[in-house]
Protein backbone atom coordinates (compact mmCIF):
# COMPACT_ATOMS: atom_id res chain seq x y z
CA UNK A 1 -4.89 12.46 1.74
CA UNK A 2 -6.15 12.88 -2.13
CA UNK A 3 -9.54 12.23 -2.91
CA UNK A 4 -9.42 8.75 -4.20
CA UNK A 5 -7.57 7.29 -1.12
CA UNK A 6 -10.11 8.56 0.97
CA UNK A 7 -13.05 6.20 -1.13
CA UNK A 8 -14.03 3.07 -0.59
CA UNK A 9 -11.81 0.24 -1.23
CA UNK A 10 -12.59 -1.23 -4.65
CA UNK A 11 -13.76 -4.76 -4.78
CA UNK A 12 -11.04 -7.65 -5.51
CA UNK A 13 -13.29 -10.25 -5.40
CA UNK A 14 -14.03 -10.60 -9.26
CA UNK A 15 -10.45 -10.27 -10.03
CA UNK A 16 -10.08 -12.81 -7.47
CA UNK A 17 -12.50 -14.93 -8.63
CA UNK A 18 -11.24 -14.63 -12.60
CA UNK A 19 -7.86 -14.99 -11.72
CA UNK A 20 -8.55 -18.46 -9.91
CA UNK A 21 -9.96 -19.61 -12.93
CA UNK A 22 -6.83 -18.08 -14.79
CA UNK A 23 -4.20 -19.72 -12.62
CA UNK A 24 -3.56 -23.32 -14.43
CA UNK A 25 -3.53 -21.45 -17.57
CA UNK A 26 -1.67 -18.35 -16.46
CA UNK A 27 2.46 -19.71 -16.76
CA UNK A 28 1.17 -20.50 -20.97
CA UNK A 29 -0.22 -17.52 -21.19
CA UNK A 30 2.59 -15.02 -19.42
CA UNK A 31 5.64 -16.99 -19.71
CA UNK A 32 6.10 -16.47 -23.50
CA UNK A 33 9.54 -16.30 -24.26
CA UNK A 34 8.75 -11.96 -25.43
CA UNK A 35 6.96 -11.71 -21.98
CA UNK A 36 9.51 -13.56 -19.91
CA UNK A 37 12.40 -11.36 -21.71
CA UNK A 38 10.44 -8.40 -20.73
CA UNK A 39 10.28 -9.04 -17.00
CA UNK A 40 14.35 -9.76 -17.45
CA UNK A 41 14.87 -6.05 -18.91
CA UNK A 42 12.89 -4.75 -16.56
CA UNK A 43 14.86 -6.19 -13.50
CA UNK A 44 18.05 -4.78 -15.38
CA UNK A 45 17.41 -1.66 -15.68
CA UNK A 46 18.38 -1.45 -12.01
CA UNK A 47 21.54 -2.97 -10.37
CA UNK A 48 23.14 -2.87 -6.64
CA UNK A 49 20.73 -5.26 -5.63
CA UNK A 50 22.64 -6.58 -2.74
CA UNK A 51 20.87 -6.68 1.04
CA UNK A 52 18.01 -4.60 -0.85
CA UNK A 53 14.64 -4.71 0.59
CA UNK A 54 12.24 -5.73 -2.32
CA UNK A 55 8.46 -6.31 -2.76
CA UNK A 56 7.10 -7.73 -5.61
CA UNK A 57 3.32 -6.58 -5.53
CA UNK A 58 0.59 -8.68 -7.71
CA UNK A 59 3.44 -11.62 -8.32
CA UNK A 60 0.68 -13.94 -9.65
CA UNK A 61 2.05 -17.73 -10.04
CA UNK A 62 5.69 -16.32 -9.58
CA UNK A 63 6.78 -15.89 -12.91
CA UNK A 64 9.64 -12.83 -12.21
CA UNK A 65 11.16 -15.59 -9.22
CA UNK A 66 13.68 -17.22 -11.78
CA UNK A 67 14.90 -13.96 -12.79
CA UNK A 68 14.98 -12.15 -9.21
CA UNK A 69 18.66 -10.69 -8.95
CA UNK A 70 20.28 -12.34 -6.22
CA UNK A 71 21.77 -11.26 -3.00
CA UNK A 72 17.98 -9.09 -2.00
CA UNK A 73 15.59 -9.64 0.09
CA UNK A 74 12.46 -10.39 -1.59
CA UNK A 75 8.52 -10.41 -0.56
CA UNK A 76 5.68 -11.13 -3.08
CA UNK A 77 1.82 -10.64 -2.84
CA UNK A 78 -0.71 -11.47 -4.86
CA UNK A 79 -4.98 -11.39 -3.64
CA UNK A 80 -5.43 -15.02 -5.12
CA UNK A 81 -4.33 -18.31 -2.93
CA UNK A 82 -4.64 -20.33 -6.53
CA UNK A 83 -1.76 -18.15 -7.63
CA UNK A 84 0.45 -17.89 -4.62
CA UNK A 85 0.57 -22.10 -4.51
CA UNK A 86 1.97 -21.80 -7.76
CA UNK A 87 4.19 -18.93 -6.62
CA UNK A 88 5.47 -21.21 -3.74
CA UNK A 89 6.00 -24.38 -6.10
CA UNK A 90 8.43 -21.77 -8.34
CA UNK A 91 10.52 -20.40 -5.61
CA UNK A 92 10.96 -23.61 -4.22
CA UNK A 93 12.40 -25.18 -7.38
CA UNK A 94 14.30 -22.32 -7.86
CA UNK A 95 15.83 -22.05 -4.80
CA UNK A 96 15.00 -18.61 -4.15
CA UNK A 97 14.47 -16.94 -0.86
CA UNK A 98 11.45 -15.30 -0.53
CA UNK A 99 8.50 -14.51 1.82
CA UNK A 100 5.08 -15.15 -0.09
CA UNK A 101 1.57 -13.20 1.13
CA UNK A 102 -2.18 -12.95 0.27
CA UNK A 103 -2.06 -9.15 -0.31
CA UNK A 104 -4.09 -6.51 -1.81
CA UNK A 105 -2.02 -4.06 -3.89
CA UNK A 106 -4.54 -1.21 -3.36
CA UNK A 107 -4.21 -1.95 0.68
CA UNK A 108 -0.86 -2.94 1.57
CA UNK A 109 -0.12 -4.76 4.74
CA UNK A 110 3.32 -2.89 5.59
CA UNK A 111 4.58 0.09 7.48
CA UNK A 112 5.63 3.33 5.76
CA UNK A 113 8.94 3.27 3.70
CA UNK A 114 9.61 -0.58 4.26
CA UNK A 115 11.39 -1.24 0.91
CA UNK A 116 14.13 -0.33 -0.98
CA UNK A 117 12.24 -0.87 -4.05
CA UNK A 118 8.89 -2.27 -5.37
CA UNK A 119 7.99 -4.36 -8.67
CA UNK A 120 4.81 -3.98 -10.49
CA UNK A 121 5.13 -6.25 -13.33
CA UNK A 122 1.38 -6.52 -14.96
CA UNK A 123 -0.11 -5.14 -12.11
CA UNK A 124 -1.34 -1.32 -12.19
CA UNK A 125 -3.84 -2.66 -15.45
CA UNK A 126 -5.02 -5.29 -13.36
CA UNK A 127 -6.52 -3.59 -10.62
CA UNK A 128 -9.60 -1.85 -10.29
CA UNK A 129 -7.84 1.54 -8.93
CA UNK A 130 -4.24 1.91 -10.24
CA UNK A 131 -3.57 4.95 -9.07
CA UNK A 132 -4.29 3.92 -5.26
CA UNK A 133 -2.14 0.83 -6.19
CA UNK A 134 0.54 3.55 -7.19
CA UNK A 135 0.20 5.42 -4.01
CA UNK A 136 0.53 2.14 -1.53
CA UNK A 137 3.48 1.29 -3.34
CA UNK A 138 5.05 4.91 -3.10
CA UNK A 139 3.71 4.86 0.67
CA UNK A 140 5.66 1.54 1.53
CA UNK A 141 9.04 2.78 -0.78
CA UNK A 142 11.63 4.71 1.28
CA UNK A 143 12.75 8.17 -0.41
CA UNK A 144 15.24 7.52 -3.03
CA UNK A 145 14.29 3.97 -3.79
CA UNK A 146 12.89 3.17 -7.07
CA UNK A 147 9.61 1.46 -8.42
CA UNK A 148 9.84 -0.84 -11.53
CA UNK A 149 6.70 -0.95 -13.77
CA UNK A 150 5.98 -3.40 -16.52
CA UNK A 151 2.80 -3.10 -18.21
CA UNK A 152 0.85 -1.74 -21.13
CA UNK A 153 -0.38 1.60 -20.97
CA UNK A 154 -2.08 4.53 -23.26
CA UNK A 155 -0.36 7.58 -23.99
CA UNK A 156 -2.04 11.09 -22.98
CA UNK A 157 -4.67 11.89 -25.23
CA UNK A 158 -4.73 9.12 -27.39
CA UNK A 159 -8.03 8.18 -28.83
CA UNK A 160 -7.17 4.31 -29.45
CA UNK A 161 -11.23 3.74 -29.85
CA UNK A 162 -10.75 -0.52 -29.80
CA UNK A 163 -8.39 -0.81 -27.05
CA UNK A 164 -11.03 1.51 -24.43
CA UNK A 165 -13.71 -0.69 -25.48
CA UNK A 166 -11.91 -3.67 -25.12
CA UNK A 167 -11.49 -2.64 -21.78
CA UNK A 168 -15.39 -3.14 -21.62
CA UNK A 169 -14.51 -6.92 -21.83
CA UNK A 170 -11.63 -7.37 -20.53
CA UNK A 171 -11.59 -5.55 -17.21
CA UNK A 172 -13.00 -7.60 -14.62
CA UNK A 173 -11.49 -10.68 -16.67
CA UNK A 174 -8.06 -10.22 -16.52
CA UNK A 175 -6.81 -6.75 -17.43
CA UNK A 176 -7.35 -3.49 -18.61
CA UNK A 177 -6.86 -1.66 -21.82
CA UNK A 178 -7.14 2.03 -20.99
CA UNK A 179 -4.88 3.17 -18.25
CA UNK A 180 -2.90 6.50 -18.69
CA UNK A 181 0.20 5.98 -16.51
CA UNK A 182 0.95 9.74 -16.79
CA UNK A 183 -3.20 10.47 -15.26
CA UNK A 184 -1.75 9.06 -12.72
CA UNK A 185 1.19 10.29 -11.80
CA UNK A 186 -0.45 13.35 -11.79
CA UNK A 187 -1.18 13.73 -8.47
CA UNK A 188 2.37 12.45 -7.21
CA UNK A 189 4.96 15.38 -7.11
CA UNK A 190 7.51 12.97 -5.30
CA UNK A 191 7.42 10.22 -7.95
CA UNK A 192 10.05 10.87 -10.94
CA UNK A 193 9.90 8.85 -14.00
CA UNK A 194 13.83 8.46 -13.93
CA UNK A 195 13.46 5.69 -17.21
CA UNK A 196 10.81 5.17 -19.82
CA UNK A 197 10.91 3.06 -22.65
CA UNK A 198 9.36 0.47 -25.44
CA UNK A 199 8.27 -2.84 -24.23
CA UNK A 200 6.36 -4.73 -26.22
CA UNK A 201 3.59 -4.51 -28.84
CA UNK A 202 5.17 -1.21 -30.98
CA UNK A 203 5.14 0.74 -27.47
CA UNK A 204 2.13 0.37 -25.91
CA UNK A 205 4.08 -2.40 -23.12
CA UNK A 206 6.44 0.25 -21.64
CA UNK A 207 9.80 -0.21 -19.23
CA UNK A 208 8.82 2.48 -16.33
CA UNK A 209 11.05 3.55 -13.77
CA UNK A 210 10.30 5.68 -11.06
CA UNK A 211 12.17 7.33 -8.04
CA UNK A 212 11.09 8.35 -4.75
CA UNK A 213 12.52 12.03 -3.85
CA UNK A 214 14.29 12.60 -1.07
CA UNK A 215 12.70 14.79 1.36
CA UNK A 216 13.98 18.29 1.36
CA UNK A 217 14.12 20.10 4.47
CA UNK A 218 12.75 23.10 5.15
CA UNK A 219 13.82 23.78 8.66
């Protein structure tokens, strides 16, 4: 088990707690039109959705449920009750299957290889250890399925001096400003970045997916 699995679980309760306070505000401030198309691409960049097992991990006030693909089987978490009323309200309206959880990204509540694929739209610069969130959601994935990541994210080695101390501010308010998706992945030999791309903002919002290898025999 690598290092940082074995530490203590991070605290959620500030996120929690910021988060609550964020959740009338949250569909004004994530469902701009450039944020909403965002999620869309994201969900494109994969298709054969049908009978899929899918779990949407930090789904916040539901925003991805109108554009969920139909024909899967969808389950959302999200640490904040405030949220996941919202969440419920959206699927509801929409008419859109899905089961809805308290859950903690960096602890998931599911068995090994459970789903087909897992979304992480805005999530892995929310929480306080993204690269444990990254390993639950590899843990639950089954080999070949795929992990779609939304999200902003620094490139290796760059300096970027007023986005890490923004992250000074910003990181037990809402998000953070200095993650290095590629730090990492680092310590993940069976997650392949199988799609990377330009999301937002000139590039630092990138379009992420990863696969799951198959397990090679050695027998």
């Amino acid at each position: 088990m690598p290092k940082h699995m074995q530490a203590k679980l991070p605290s959620t309760q500030p996120l929690r707690y910021a988060y609550t306070l964020w959740a009338p505000f949250y569909d004004v401030l994530l469902g701009a039109s450039a944020i909403r198309q965002a999620r869309k691409r994201s969900l494109d960049l994969l298709d054969e959705w049908q009978d899929k097992h899918v779990l949407i991990v930090g789904m916040g006030t539901g925003l991805d449920i109108p554009l969920l693909p139909h024909g899967a089987h969808f389950t959302g978490i999200d640490i904040t009750p405030a949220m996941l009323e919202r969440a419920r309200k959206c699927a509801q309206d929409c008419g859109t299957p899905i089961e809805i959880h308290i859950g903690n990204a960096m602890q998931l509540d599911f068995v090994d290889e459970a789903f087909d694929r897992v979304i992480l739209h805005l999530i892995l610069a929310v929480v306080p250890d993204p690269q444990r969130a990254l390993a639950e959601a590899a843990r639950v994935l089954k080999p070949g399925g795929e992990i779609l990541i939304l999200d902003k994210f620094l490139r290796p080695g760059q300096k970027a001096p007023l986005r890490r101390a923004l992250n000074i501010l910003t990181r037990n308010l809402a998000t953070r400003t200095d993650v290095v998706l590629e730090d990492i992945l680092s310590t993940y030999e069976n997650l392949k970045i199988i799609h990377d791309q330009p999301a937002l903002l000139r590039g630092w919002f990138r379009h992420i997916v990863l696969r799951k290898q198959l397990e090679i025999s050695t027998g």
